[in-house]
N, C-alpha and C. Protein backbone atom coordinates (compact mmCIF):
# COMPACT_ATOMS: atom_id res chain seq x y z
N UNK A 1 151.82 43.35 66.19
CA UNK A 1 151.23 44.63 65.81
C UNK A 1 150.10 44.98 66.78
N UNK A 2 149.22 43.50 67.33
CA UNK A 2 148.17 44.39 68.22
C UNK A 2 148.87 44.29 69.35
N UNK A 3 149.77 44.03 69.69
CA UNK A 3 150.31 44.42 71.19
C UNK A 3 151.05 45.84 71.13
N UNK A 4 151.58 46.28 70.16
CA UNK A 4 151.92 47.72 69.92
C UNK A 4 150.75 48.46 69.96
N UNK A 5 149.71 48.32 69.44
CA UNK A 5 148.33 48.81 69.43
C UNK A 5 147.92 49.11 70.81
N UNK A 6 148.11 47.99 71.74
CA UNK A 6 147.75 47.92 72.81
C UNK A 6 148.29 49.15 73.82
N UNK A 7 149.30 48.92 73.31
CA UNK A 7 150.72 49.51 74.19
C UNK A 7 150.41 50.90 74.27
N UNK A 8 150.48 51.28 72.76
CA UNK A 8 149.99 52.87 72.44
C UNK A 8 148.43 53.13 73.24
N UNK A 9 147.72 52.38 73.35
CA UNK A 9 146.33 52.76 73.89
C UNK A 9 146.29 53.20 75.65
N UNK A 10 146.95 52.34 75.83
CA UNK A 10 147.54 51.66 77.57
C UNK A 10 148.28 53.39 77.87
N UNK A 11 148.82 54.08 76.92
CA UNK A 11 150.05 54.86 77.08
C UNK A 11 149.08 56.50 77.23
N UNK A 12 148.35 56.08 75.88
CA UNK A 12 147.57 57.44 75.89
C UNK A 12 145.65 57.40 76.78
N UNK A 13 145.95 56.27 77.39
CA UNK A 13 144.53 56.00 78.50
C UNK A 13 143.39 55.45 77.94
N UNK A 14 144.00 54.78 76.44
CA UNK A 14 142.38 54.33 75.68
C UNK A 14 142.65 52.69 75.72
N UNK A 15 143.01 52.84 76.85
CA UNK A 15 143.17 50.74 76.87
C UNK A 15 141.70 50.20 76.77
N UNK A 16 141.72 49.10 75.93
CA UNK A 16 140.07 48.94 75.72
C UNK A 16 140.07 47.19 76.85
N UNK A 17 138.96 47.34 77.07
CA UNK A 17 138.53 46.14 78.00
C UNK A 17 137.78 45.07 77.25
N UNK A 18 137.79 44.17 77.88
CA UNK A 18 136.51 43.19 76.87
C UNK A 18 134.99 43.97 77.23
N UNK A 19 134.73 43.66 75.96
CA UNK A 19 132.94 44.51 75.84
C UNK A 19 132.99 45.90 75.62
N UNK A 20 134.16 46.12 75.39
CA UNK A 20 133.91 47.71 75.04
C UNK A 20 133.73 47.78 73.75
N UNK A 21 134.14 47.49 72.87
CA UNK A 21 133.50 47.23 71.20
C UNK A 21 131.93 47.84 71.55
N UNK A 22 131.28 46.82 72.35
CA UNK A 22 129.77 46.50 72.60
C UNK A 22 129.55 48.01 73.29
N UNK A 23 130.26 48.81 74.15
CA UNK A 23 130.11 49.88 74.41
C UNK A 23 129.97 51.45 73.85
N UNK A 24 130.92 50.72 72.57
CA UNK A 24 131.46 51.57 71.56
C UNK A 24 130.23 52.31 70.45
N UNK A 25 129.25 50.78 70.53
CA UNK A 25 127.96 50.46 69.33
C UNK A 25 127.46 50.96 69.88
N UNK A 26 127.12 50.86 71.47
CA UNK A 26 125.94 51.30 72.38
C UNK A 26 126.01 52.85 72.19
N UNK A 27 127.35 53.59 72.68
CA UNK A 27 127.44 54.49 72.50
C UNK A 27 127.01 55.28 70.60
N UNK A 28 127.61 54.39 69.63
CA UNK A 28 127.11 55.14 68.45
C UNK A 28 125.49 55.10 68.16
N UNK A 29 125.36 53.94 68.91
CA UNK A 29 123.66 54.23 68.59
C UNK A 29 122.94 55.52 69.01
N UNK A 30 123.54 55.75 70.51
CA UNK A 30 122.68 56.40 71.14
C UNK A 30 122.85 58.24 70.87
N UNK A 31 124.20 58.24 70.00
CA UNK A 31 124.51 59.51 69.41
C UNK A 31 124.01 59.47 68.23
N UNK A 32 123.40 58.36 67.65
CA UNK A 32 122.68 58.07 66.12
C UNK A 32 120.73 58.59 66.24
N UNK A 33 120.90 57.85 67.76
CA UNK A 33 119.30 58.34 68.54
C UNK A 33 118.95 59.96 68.65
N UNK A 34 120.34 60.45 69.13
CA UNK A 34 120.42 61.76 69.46
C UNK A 34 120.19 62.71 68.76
N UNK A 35 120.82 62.34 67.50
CA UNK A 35 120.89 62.95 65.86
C UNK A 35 119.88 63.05 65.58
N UNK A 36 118.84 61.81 65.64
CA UNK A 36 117.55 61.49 64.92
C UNK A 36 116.37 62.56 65.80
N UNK A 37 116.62 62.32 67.20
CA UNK A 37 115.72 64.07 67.53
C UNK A 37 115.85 65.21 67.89
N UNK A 38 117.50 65.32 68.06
CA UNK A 38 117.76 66.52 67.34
C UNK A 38 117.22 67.15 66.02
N UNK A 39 117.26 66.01 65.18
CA UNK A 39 116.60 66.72 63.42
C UNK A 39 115.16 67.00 63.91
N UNK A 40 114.52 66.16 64.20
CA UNK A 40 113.25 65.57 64.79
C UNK A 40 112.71 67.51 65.59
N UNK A 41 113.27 67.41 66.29
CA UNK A 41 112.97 68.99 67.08
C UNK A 41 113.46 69.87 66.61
N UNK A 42 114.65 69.98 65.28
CA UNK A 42 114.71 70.98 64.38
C UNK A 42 113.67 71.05 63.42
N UNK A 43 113.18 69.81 62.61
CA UNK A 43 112.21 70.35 62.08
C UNK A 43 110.87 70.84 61.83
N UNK A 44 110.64 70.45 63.95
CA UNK A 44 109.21 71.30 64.44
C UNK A 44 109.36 72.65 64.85
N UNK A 45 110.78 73.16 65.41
CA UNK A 45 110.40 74.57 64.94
C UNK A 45 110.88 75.12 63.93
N UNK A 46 111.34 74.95 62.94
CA UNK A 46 111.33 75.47 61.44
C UNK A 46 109.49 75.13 60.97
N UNK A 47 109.16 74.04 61.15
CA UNK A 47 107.38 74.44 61.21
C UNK A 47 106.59 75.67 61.73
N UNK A 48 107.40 75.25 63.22
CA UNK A 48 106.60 76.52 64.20
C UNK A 48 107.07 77.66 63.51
N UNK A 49 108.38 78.05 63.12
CA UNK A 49 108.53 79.41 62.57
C UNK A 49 108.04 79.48 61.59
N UNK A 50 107.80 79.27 60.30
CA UNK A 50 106.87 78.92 59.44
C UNK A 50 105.51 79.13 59.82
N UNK A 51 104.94 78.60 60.54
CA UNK A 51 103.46 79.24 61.07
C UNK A 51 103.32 80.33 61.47
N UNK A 52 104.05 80.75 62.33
CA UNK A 52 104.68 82.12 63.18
C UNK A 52 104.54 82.99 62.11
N UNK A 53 105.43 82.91 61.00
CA UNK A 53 105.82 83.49 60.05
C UNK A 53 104.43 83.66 59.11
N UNK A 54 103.48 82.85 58.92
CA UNK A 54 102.44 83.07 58.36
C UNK A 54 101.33 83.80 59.05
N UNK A 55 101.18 83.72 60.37
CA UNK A 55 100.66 84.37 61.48
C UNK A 55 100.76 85.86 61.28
N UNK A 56 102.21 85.85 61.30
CA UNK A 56 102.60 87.46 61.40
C UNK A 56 102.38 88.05 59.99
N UNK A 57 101.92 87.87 59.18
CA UNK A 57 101.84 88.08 57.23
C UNK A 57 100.37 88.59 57.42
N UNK A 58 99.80 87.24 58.30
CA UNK A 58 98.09 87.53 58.33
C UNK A 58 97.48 88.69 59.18
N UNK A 59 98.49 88.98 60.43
CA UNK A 59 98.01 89.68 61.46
C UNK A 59 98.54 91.28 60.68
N UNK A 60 99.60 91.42 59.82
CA UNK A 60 99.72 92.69 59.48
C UNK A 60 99.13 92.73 57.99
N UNK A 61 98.31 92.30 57.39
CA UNK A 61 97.41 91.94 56.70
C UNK A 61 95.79 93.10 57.08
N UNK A 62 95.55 92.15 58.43
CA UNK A 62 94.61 92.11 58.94
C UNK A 62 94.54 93.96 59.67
N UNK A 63 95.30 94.27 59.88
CA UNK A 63 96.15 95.37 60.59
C UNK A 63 95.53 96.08 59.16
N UNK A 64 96.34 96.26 58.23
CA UNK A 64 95.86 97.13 57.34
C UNK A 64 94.69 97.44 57.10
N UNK A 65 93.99 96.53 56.55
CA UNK A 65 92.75 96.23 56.31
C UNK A 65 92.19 97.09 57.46
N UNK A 66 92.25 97.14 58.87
CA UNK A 66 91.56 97.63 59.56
C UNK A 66 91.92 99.51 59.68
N UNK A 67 93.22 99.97 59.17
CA UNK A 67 93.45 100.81 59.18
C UNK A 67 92.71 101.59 57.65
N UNK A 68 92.27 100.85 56.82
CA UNK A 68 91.98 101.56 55.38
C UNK A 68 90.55 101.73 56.28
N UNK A 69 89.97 101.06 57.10
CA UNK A 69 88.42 100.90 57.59
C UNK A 69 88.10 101.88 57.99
N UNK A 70 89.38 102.36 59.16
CA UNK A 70 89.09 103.28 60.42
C UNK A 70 89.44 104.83 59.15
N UNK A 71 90.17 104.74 58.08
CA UNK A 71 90.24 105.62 57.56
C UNK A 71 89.12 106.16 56.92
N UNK A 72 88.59 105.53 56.04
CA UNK A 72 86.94 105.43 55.50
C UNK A 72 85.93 106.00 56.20
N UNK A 73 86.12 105.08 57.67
CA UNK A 73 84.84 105.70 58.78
C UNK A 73 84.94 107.44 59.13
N UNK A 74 86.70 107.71 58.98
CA UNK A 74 86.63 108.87 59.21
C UNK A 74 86.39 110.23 57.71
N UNK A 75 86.64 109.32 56.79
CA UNK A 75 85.96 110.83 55.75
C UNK A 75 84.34 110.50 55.88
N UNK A 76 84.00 109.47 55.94
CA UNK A 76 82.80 109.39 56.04
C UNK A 76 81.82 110.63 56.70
N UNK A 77 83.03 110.23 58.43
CA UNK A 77 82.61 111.01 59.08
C UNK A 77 82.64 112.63 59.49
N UNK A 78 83.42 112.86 58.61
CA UNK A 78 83.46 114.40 58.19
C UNK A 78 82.61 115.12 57.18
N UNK A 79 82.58 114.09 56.26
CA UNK A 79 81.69 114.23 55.36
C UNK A 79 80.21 114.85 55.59
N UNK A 80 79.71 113.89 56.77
CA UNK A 80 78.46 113.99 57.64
C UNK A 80 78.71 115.02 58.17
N UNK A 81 79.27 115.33 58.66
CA UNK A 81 79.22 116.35 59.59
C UNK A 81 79.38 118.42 58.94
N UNK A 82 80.37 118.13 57.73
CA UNK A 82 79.74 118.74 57.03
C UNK A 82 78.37 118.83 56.19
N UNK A 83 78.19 118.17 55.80
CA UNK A 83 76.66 117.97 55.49
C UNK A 83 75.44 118.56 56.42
N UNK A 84 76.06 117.90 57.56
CA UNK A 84 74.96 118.38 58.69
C UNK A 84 75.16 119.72 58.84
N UNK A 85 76.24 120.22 59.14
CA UNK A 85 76.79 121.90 59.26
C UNK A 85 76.24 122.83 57.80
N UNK A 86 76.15 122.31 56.74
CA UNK A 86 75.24 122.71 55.84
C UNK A 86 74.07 123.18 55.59
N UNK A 87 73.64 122.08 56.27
CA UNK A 87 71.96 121.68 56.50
C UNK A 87 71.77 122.93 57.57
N UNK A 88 72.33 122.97 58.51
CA UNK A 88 72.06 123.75 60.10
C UNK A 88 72.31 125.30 59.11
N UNK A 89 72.93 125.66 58.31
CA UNK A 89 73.35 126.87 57.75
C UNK A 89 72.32 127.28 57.18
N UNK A 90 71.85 126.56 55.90
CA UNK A 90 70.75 126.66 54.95
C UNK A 90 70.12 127.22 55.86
N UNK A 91 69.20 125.72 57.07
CA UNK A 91 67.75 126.27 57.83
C UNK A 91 68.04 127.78 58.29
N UNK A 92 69.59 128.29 58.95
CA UNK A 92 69.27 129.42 59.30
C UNK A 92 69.01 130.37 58.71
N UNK A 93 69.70 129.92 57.70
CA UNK A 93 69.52 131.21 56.26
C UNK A 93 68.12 131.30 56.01
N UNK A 94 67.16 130.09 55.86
CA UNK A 94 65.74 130.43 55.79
C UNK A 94 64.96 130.99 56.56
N UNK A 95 65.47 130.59 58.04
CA UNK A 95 64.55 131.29 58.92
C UNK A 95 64.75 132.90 58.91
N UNK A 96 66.20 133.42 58.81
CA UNK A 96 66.17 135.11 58.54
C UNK A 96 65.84 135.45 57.33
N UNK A 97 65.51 134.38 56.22
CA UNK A 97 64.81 135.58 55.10
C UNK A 97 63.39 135.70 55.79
N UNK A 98 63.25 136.86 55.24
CA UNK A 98 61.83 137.51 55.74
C UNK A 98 60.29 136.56 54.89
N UNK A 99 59.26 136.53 54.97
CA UNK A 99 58.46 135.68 54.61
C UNK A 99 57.94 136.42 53.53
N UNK A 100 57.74 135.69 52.69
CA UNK A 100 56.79 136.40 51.32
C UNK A 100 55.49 136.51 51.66
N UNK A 101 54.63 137.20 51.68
CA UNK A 101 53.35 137.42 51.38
C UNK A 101 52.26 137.81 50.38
């Protein structure tokens, strides 16, 4: 039976040599190694995206926040400025009423 084994191997180019067993292990280890940081460097960037991903939450966060700010500064600043345009109206209005005596 293992010389039929043989035969078939010999036929289709997988004739094995002595120490290839030992080649065989070497080889599964080192695709067992391969596996291990492959996962290993999959699951630093599923971290990194994950941070990324929290990054980008905080920065359009942060984004808003600055847009409600710049909005604020600007009624603020209309506000003032009517006010002031008020103020400038009134004084003129006082200076053309005529003076009591």
């Amino acid at each position: 039976m293992e010389n039929q084994e043989n035969q078939n191997n010999k036929k289709m180019g997988c004739e094995k040599t002595p120490g290839e067993n030992s080649n065989v292990e070497d080889h599964s280890q080192a695709s067992n190694e391969d596996l291990e940081e492959f996962n290993s460097v999959s699951e630093e960037i599923d971290s990194i995206n994950t941070f990324l991903d929290s990054l980008e939450n905080n920065v359009d966060s942060i984004k808003d926040q600055l847009l409600a700010i710049l909005s604020s500064n600007r009624d603020i600043l209309k506000e003032l400025k009517e006010q002031k345009q008020q103020d400038t109206d009134k004084s003129k209005d006082d200076e053309d009423k005529p003076m009591e005596t």
